[in-house]
N, C-alpha and C. Protein backbone atom coordinates (compact mmCIF):
# COMPACT_ATOMS: atom_id res chain seq x y z
N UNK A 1 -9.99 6.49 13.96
CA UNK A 1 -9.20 5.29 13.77
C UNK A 1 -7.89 5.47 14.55
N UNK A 2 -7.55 4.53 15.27
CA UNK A 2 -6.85 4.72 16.38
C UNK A 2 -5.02 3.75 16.11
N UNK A 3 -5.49 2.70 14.80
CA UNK A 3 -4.07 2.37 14.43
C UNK A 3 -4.69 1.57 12.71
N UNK A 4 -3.22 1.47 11.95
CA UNK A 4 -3.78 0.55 11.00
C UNK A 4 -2.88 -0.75 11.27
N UNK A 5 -3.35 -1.89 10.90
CA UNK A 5 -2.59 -2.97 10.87
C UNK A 5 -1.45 -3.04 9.62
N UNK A 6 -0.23 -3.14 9.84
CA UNK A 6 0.51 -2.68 8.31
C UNK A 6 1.81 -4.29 8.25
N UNK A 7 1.21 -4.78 7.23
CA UNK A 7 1.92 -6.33 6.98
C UNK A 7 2.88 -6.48 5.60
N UNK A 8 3.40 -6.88 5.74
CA UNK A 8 4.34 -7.41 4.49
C UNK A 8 3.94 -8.66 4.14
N UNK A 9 3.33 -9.29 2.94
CA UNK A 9 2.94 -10.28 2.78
C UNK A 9 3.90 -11.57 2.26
N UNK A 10 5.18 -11.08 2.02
CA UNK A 10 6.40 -11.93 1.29
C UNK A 10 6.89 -12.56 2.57
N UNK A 11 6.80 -11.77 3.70
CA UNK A 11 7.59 -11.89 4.71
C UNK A 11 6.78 -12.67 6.04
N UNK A 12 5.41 -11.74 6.13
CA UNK A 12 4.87 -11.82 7.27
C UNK A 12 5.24 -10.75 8.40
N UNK A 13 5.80 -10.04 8.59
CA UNK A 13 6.31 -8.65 9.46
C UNK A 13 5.23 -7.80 9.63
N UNK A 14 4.42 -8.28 10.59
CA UNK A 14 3.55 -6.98 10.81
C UNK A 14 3.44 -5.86 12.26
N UNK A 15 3.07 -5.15 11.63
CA UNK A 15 3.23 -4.08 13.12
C UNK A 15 1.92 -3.13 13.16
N UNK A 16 1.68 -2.59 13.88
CA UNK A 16 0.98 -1.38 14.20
C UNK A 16 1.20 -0.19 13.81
N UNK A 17 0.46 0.82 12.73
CA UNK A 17 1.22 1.86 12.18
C UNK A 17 -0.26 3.11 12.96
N UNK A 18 0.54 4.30 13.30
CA UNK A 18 -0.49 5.31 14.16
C UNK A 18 -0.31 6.37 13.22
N UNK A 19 -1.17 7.38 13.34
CA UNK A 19 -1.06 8.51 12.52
C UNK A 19 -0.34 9.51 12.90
N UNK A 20 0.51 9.39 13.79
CA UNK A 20 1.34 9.97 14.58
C UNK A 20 2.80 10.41 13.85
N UNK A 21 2.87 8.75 13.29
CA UNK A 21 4.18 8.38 12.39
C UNK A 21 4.05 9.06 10.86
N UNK A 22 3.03 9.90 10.58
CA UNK A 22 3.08 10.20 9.11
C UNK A 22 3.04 12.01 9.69
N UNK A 23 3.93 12.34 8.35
CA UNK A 23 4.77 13.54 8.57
C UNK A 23 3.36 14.48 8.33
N UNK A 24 2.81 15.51 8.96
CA UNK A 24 1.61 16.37 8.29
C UNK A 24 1.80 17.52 7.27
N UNK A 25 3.20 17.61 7.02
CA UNK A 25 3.85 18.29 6.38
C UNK A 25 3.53 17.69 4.59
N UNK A 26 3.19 16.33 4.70
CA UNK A 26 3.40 15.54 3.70
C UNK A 26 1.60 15.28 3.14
N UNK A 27 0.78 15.83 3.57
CA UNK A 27 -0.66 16.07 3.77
C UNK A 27 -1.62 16.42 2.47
N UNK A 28 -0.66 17.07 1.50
CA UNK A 28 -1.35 18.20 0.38
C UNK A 28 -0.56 16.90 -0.76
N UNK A 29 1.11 16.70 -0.60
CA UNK A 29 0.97 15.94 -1.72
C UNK A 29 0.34 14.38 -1.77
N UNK A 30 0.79 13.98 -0.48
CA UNK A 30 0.12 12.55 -0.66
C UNK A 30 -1.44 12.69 -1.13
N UNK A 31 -2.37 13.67 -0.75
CA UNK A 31 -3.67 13.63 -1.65
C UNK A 31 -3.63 13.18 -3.10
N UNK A 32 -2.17 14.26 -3.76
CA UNK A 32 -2.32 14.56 -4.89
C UNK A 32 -1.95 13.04 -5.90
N UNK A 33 -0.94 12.44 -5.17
CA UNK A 33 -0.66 11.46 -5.39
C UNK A 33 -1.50 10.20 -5.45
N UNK A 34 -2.38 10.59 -4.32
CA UNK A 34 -3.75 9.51 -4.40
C UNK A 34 -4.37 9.89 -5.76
N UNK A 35 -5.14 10.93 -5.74
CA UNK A 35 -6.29 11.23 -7.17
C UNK A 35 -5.42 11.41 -8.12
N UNK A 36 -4.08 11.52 -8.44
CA UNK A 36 -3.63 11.24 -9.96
C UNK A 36 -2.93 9.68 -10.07
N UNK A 37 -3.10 9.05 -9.36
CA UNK A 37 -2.89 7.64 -9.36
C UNK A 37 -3.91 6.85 -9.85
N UNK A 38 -5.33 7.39 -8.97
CA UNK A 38 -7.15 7.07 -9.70
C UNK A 38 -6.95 7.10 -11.23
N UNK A 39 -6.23 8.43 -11.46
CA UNK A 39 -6.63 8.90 -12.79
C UNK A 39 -5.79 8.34 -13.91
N UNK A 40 -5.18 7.05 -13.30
CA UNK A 40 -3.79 7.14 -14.47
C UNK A 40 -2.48 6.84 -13.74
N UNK A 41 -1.94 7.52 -13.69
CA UNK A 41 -0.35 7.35 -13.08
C UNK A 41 0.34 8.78 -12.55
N UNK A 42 0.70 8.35 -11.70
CA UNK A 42 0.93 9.58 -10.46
C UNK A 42 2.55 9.58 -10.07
N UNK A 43 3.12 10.54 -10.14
CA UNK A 43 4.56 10.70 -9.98
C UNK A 43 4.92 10.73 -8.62
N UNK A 44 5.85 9.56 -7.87
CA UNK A 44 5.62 9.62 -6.60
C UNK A 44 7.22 10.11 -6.31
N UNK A 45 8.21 9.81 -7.08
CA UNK A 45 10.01 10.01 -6.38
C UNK A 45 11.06 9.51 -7.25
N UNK A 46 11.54 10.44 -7.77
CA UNK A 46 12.43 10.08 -9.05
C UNK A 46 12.17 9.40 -9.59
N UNK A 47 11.35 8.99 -10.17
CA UNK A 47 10.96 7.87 -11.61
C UNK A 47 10.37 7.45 -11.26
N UNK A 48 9.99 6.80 -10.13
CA UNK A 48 8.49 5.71 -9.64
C UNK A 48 7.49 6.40 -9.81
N UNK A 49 6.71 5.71 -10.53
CA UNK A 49 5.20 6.07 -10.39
C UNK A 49 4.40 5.04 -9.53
N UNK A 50 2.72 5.78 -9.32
CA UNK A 50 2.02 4.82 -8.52
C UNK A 50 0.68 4.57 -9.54
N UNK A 51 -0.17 3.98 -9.80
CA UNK A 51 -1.13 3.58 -10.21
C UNK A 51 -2.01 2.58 -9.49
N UNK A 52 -3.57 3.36 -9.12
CA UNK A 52 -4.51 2.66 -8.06
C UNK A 52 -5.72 2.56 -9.12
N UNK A 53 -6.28 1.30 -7.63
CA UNK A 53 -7.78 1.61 -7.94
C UNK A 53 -8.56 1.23 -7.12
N UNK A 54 -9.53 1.54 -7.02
CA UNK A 54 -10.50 1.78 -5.40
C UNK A 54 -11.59 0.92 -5.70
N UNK A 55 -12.31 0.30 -4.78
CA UNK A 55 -13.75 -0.22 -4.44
C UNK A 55 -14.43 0.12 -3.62
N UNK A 56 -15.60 -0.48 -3.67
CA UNK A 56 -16.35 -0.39 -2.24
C UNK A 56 -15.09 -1.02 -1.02
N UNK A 57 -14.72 -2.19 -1.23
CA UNK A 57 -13.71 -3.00 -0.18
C UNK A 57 -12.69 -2.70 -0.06
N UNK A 58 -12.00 -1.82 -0.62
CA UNK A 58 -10.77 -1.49 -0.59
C UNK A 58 -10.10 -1.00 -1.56
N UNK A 59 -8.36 -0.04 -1.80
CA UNK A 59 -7.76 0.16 -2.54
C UNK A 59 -6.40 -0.43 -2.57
N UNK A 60 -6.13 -0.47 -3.51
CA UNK A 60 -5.44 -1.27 -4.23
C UNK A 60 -4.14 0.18 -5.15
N UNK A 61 -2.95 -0.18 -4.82
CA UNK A 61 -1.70 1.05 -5.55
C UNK A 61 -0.59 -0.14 -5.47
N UNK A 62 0.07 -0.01 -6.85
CA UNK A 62 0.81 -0.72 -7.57
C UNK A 62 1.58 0.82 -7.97
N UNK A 63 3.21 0.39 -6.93
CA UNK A 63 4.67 1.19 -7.48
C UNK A 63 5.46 0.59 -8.66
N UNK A 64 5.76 1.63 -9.39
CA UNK A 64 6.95 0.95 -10.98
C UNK A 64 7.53 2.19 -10.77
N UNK A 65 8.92 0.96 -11.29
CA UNK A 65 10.09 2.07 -11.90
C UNK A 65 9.97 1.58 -13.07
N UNK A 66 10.42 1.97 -14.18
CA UNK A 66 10.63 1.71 -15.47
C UNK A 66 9.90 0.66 -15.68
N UNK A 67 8.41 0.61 -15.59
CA UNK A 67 7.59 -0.14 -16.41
C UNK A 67 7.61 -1.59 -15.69
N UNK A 68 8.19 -1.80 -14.84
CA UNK A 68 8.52 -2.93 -13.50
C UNK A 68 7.79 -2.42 -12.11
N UNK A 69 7.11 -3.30 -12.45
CA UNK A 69 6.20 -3.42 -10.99
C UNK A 69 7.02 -3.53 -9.61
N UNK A 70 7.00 -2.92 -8.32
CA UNK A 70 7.77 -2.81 -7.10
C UNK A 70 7.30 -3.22 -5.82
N UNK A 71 5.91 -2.77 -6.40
CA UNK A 71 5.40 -2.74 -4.53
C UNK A 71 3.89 -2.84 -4.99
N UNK A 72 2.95 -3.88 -4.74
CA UNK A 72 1.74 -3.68 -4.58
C UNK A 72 1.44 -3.62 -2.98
N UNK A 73 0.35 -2.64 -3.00
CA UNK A 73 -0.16 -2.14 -1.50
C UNK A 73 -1.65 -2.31 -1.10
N UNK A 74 -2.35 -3.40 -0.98
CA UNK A 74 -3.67 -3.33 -0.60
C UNK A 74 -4.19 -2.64 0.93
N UNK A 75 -5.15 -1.74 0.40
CA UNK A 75 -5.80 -0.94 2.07
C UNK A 75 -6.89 -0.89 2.18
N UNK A 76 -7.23 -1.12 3.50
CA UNK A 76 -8.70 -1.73 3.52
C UNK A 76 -9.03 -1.02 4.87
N UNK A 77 -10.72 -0.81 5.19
CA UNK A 77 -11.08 -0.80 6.17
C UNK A 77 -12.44 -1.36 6.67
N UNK A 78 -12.90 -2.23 5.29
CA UNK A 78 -14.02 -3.05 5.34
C UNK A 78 -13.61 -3.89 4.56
N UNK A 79 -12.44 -4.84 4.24
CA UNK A 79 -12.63 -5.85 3.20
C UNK A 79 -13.81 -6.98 3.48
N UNK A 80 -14.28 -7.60 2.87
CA UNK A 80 -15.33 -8.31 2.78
C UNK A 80 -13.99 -9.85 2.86
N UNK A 81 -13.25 -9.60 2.34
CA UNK A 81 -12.51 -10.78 2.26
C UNK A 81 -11.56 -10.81 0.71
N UNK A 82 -12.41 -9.80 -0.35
CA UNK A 82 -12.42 -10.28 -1.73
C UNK A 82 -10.99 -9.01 -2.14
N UNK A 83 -10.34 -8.01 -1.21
CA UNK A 83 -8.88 -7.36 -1.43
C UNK A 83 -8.02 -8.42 -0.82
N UNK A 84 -8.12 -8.82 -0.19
CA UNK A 84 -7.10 -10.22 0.39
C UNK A 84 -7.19 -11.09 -0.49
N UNK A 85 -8.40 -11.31 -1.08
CA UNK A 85 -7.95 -13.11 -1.56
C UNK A 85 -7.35 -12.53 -3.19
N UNK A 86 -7.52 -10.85 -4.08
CA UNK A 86 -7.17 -10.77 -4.93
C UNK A 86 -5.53 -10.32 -4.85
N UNK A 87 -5.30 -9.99 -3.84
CA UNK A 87 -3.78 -9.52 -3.76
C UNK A 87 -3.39 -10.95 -3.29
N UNK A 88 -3.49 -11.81 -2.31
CA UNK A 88 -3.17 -13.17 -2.76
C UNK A 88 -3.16 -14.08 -3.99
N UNK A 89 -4.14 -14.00 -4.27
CA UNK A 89 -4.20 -14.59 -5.67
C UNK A 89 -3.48 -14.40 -7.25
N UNK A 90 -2.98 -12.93 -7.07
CA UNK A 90 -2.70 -12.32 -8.17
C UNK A 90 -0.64 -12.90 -8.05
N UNK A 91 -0.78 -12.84 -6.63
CA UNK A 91 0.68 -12.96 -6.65
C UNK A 91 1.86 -13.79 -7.39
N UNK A 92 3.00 -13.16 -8.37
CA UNK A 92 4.08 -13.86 -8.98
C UNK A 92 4.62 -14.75 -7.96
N UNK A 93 4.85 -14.61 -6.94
CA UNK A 93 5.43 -15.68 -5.99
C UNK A 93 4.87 -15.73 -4.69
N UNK A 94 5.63 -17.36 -4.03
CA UNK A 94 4.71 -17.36 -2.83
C UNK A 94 4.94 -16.15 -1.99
N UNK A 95 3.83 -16.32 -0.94
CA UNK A 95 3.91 -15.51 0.30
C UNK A 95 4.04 -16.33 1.45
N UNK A 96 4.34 -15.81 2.30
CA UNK A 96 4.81 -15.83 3.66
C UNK A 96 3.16 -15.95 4.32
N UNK A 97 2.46 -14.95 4.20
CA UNK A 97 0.57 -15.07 4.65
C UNK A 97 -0.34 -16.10 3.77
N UNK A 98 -1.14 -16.15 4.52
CA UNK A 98 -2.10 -17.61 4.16
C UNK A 98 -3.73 -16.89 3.51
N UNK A 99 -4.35 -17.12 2.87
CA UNK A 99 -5.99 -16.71 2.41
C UNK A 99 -6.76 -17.06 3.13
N UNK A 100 -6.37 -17.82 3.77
CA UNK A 100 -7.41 -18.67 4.89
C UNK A 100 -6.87 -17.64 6.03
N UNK A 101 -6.25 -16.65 6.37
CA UNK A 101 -5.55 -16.05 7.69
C UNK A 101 -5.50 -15.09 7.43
N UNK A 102 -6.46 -14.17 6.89
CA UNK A 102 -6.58 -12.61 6.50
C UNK A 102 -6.16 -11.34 7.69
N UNK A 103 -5.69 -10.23 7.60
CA UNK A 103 -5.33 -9.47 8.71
C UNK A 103 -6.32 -8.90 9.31
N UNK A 104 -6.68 -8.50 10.53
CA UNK A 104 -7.62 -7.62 10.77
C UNK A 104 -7.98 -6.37 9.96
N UNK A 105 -9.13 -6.26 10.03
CA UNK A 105 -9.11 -4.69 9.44
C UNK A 105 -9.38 -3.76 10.43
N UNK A 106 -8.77 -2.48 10.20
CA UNK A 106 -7.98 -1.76 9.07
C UNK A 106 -6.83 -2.28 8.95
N UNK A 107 -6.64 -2.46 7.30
CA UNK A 107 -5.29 -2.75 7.57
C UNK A 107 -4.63 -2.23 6.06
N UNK A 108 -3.33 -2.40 6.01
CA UNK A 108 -2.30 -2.03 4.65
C UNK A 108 -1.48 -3.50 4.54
N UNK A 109 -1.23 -3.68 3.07
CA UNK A 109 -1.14 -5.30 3.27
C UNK A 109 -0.13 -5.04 1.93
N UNK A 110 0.92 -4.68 2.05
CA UNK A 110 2.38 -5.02 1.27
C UNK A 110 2.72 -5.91 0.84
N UNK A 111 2.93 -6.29 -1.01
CA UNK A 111 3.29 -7.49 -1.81
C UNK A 111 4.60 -6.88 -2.61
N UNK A 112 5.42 -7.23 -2.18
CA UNK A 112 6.99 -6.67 -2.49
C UNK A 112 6.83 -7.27 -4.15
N UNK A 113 7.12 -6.84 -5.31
CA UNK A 113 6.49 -7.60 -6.80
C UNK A 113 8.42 -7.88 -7.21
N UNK A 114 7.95 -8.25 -8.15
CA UNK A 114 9.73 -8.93 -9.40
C UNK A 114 10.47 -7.90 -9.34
N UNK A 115 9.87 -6.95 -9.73
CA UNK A 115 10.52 -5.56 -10.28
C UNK A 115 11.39 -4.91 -9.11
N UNK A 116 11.30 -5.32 -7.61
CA UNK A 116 12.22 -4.75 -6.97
C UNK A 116 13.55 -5.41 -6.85
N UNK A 117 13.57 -6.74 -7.67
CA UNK A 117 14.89 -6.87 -7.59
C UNK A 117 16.03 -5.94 -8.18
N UNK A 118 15.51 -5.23 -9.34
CA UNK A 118 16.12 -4.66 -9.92
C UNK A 118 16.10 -2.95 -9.64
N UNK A 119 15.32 -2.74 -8.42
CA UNK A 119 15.42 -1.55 -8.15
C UNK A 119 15.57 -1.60 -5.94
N UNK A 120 16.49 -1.72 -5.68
CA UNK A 120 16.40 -2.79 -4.31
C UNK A 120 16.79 -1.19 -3.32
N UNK A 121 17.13 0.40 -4.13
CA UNK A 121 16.88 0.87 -3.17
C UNK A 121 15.75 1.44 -2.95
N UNK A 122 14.27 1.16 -3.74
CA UNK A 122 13.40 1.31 -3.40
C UNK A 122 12.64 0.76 -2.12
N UNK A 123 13.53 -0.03 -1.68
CA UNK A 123 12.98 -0.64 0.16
C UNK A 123 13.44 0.11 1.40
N UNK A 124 14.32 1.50 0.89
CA UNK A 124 14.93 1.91 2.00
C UNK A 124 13.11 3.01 2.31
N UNK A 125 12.37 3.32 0.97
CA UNK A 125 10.75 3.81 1.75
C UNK A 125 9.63 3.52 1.26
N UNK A 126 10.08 2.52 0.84
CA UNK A 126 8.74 2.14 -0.13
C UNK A 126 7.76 1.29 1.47
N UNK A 127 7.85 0.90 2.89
CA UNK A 127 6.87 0.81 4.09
C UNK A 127 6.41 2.16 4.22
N UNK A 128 6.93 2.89 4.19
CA UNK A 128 6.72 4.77 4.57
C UNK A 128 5.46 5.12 3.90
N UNK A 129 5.75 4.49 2.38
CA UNK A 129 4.90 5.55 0.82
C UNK A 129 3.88 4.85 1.26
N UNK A 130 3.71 3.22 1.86
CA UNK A 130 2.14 2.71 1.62
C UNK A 130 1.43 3.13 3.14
N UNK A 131 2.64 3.26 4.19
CA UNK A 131 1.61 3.60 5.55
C UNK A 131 0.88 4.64 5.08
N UNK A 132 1.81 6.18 4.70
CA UNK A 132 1.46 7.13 4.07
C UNK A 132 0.09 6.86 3.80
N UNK A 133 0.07 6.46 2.46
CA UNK A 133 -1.26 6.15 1.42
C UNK A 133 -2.15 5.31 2.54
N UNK A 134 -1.98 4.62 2.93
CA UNK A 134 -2.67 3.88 4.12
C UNK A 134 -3.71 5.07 4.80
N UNK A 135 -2.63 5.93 5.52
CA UNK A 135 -3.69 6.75 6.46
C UNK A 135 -4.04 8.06 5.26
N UNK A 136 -3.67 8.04 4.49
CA UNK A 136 -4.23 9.08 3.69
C UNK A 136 -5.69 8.83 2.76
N UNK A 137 -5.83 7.20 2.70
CA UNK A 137 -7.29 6.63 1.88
C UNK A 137 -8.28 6.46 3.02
N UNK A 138 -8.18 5.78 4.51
CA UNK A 138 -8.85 5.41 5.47
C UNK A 138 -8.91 6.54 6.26
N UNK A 139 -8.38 7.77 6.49
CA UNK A 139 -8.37 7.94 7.67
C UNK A 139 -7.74 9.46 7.41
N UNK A 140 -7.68 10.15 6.63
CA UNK A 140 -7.23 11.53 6.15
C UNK A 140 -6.87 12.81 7.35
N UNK A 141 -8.42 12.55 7.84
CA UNK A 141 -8.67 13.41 9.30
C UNK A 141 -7.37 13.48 10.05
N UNK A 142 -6.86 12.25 10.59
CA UNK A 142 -5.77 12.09 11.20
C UNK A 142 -4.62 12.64 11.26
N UNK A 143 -4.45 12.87 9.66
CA UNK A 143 -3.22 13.35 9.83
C UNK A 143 -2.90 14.58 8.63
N UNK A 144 -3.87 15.32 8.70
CA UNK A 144 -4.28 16.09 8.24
C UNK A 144 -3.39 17.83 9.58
């Protein structure tokens, strides 16, 4: 896999993310962070936790601080269509992206949630934590 598509869905801001850009240093915990996220809730950086869950079509990780939702992150590298139209659908407010205008796949597809109003320096890495998780669910090899 040669790039992922990585979008902000509040906004529309998308770019090209390479495995180049993720630290390999960071390799052993982001795993760990993936499978105790599966399992429950996973300690990602002073108080945020992450909590996922996987399909055939894609995964799906939802960031909280204090019980406030921050950041949902859909990642895909076969969606069928049905991780787009549920991270659309699910959404507290509008978006900026359309259901009818899905991203290419592969892609990482960022829904900024309520809860970051009240935690607003969680945006200085909360693009970082989902590319991260991005190339760490699709594409491990890489950046390994």
């Amino acid at each position: 896999m040669k790039y992922l598509n990585h979008i902000t869905l509040n906004t529309g801001h998308i770019q090209k993310t390479y495995p180049g850009e993720v630290n390999k240093q960071l390799y052993l915990k982001l795993q760990r962070i993936y499978k105790e996220s599966l399992n429950g809730e996973a300690e990602v950086l002073d108080g945020y936790t992450a909590k996922s869950t996987s399909t055939d079509n894609g995964t799906l990780i939802t960031l909280f601080r204090d019980d406030a939702p921050i950041l949902t992150t859909a990642i895909s590298s076969n969606d069928d269509g049905m991780i787009w139209e549920m991270i659309h659908n699910s959404a507290a407010s509008p978006l900026y992206t359309k259901l009818s205008d899905p991203l290419p796949i592969p892609y990482i597809a960022d829904r900024l949630e309520v809860g970051v109003v009240l935690h607003m320096d969680a945006l200085q890495w909360t693009g970082d934590f989902s590319r991260c998780m991005g190339w760490i669910i699709l594409a491990p090899e890489e950046i390994r």
